[in-house]
N, C-alpha and C. Protein backbone atom coordinates (compact mmCIF):
# COMPACT_ATOMS: atom_id res chain seq x y z
N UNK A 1 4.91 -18.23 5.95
CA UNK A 1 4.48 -17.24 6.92
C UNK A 1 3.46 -16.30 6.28
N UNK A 2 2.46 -15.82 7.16
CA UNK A 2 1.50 -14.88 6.72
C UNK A 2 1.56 -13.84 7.52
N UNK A 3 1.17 -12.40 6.33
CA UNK A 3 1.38 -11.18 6.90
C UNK A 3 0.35 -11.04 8.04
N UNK A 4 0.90 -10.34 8.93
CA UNK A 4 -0.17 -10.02 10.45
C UNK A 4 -0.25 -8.69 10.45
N UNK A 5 0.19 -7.90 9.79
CA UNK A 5 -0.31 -6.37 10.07
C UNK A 5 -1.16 -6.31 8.98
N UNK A 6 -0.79 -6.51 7.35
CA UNK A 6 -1.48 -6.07 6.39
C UNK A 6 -2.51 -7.35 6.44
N UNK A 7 -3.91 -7.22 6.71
CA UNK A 7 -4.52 -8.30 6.31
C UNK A 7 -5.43 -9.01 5.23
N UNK A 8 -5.23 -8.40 4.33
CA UNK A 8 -5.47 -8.13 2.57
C UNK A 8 -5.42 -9.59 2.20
N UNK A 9 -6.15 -9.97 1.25
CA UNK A 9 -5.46 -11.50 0.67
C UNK A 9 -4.89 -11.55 -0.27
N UNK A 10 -4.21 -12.21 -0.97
CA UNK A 10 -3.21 -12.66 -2.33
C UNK A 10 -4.85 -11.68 -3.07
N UNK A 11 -4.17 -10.92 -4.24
CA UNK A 11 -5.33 -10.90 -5.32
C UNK A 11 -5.72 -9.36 -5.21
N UNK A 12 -5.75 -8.80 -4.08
CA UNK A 12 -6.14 -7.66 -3.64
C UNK A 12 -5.62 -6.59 -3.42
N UNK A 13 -3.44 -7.17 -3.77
CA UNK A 13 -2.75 -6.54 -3.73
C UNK A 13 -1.97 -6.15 -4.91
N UNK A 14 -1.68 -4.87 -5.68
CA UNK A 14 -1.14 -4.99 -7.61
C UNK A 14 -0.03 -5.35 -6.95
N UNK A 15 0.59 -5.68 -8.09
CA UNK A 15 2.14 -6.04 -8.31
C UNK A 15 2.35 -4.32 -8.13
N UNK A 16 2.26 -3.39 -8.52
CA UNK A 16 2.47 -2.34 -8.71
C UNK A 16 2.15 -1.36 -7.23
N UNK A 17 3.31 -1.13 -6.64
CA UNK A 17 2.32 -0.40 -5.33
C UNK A 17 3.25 0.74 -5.12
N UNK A 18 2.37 2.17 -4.67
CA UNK A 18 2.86 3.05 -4.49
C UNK A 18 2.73 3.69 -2.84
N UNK A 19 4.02 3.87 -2.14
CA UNK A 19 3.64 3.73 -0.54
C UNK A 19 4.03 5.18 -0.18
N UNK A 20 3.60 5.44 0.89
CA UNK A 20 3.84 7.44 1.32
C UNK A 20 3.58 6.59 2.92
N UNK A 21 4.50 7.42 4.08
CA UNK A 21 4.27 7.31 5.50
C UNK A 21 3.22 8.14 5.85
N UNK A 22 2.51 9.03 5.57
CA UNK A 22 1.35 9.82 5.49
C UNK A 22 0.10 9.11 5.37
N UNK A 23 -0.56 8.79 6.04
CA UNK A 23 -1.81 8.69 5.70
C UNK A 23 -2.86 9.17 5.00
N UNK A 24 -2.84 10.11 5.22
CA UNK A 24 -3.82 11.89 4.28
C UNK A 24 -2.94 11.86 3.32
N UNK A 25 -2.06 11.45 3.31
CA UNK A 25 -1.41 11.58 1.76
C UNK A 25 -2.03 10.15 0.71
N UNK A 26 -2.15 9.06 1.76
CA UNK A 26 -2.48 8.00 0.98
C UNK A 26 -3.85 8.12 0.47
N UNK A 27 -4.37 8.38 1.42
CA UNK A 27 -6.15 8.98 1.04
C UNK A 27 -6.42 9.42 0.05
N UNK A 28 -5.42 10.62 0.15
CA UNK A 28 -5.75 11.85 -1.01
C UNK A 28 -5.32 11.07 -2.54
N UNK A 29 -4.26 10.16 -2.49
CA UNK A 29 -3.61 9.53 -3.60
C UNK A 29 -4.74 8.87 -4.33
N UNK A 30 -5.96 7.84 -2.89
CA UNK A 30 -6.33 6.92 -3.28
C UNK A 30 -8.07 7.47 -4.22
N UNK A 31 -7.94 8.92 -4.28
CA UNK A 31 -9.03 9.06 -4.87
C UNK A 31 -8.55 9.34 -6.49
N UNK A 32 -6.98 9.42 -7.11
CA UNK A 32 -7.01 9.23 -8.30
C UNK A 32 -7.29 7.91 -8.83
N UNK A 33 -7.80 7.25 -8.03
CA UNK A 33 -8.09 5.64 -8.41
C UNK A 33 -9.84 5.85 -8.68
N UNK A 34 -9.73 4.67 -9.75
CA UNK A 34 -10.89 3.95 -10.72
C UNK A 34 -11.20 3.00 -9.57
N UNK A 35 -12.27 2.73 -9.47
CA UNK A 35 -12.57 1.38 -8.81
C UNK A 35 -11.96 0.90 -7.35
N UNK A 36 -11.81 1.91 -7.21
CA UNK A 36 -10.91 1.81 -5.48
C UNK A 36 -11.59 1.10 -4.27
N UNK A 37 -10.85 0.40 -3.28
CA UNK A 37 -10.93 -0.48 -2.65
C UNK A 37 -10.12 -0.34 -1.56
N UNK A 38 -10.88 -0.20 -0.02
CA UNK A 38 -10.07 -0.23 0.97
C UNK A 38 -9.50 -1.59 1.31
N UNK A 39 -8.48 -2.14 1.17
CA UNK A 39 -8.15 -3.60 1.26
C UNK A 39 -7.55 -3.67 2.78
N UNK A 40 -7.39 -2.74 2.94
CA UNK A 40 -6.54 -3.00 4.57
C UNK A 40 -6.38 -1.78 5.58
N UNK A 41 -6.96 -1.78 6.83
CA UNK A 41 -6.50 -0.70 7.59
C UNK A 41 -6.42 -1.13 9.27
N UNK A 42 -5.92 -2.67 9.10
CA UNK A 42 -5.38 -3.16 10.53
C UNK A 42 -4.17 -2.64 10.75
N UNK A 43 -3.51 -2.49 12.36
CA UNK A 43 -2.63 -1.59 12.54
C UNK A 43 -2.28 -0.27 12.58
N UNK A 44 -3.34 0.65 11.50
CA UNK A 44 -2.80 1.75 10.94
C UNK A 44 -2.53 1.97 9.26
N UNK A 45 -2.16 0.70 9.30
CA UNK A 45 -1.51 0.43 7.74
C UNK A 45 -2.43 0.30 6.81
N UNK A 46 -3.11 1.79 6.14
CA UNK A 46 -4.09 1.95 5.26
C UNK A 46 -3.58 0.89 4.02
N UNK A 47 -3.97 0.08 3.26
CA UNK A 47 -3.94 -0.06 1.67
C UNK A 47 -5.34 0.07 0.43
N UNK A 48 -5.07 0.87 -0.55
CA UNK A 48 -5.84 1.08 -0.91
C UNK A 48 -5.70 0.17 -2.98
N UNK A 49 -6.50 -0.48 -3.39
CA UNK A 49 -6.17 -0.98 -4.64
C UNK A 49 -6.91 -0.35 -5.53
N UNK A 50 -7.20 -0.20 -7.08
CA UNK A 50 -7.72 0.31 -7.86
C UNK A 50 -6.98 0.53 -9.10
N UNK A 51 -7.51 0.68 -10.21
CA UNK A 51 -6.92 1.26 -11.58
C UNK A 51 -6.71 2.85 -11.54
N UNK A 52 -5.28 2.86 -12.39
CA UNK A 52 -5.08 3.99 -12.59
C UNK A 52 -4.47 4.18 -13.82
N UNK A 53 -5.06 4.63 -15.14
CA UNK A 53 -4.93 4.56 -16.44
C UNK A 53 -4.98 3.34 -16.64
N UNK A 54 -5.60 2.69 -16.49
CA UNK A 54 -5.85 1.13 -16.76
C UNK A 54 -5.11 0.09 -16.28
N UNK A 55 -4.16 0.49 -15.19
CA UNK A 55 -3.52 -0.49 -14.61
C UNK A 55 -3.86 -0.58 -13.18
N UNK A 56 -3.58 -1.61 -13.17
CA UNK A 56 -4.06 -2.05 -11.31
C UNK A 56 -2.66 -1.56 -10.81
N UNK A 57 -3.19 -0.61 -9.45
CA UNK A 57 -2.15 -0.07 -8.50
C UNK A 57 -2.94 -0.60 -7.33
N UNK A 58 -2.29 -0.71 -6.12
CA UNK A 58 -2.08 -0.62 -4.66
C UNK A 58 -1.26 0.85 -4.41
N UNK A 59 -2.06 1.83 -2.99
CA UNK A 59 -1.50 3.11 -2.57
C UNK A 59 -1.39 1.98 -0.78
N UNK A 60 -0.18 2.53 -0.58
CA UNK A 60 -0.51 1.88 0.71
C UNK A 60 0.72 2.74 1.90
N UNK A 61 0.25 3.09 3.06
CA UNK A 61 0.69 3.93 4.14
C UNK A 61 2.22 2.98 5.18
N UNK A 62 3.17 3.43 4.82
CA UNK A 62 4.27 3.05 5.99
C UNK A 62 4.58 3.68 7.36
N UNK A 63 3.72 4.43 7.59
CA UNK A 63 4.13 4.88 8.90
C UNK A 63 5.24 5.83 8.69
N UNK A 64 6.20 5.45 10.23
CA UNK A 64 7.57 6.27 10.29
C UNK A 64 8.20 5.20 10.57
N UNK A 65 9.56 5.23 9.99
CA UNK A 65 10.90 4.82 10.34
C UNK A 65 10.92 3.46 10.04
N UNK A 66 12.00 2.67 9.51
CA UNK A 66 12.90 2.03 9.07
C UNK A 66 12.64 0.99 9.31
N UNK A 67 11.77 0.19 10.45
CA UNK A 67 11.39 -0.91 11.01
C UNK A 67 9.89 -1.13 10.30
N UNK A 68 9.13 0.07 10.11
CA UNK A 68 7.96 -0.35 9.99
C UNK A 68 7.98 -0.02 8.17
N UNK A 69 8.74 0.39 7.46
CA UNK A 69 8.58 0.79 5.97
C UNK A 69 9.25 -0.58 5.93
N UNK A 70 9.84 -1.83 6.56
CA UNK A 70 10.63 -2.85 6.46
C UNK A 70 9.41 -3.69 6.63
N UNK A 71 8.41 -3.89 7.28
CA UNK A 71 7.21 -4.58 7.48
C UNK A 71 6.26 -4.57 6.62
N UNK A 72 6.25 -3.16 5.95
CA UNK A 72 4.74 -3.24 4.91
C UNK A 72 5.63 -3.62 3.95
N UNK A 73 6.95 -3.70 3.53
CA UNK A 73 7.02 -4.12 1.82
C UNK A 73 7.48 -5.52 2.05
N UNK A 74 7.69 -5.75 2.93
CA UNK A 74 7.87 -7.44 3.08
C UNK A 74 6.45 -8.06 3.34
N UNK A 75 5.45 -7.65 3.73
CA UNK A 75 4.15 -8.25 3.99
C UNK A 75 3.36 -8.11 2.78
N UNK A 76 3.64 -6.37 1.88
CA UNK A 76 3.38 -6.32 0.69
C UNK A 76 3.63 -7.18 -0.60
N UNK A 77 4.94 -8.01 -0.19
CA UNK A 77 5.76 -8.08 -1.65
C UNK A 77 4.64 -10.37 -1.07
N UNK A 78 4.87 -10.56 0.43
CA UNK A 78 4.03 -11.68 0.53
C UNK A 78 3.00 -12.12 0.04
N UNK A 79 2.02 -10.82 -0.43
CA UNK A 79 0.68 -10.67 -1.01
C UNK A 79 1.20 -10.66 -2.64
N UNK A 80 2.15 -10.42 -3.39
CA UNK A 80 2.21 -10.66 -4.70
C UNK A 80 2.72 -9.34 -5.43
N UNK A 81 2.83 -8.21 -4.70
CA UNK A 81 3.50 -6.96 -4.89
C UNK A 81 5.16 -7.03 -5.40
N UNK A 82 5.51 -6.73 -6.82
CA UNK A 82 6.90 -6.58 -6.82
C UNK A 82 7.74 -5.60 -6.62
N UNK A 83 6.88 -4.32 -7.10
CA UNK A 83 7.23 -3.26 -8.08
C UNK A 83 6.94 -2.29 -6.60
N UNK A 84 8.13 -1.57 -6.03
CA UNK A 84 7.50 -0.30 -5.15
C UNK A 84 7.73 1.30 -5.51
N UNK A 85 7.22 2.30 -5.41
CA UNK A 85 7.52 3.58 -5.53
C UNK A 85 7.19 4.22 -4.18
N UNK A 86 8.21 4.91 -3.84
CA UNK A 86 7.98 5.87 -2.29
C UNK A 86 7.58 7.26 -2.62
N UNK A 87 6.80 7.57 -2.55
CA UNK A 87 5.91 9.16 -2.52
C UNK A 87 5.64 9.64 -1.31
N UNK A 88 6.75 11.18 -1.06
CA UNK A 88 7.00 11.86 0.07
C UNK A 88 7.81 12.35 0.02
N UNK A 89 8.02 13.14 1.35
CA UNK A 89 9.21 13.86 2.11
C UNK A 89 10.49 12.53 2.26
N UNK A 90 11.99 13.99 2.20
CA UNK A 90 12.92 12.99 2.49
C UNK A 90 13.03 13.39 3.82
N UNK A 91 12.62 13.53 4.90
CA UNK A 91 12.70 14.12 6.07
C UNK A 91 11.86 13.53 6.84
């Protein structure tokens, strides 16, 4: 199966990805990035790739609620992503 919201290809996504439901939060994240790259913004679902201290990261946007933070890391982890960190509110 292939992801239909994120439409990014294998390669474009780090193993390493850091996700926030905020958008302006992802933005703002995605300018501590080296070499940054809008890889995806079908749906809503910003992803952004680039180095950060010399490692390749993915910043990428979940929305709200439980169904859709269930869609980007399963469509994420499809693209080659293992590793997730959630940056945000617990609210």
């Amino acid at each position: 199966m292939n992801p239909v919201h994120i439409l990014a290809k294998k390669g474009e996504i780090s193993e390493k990805v850091l996700i926030a439901g905020d958008p302006g939060r992802v933005k703002l994240l995605s300018t501590l990035l080296k070499d940054v790259k809008l890889v995806n913004e079908n749906r809503g679902f910003l992803v952004y790739t680039g180095k950060y201290n010399d490692e390749n990261v993915s910043i990428a946007t979940h929305g709200i609620g439980g169904p859709s933070i269930a869609i980007v890391l399963e469509e994420l982890a499809m693209l080659g992503a293992n590793t997730f960190v959630r940056y945000g509110t617990a609210g």
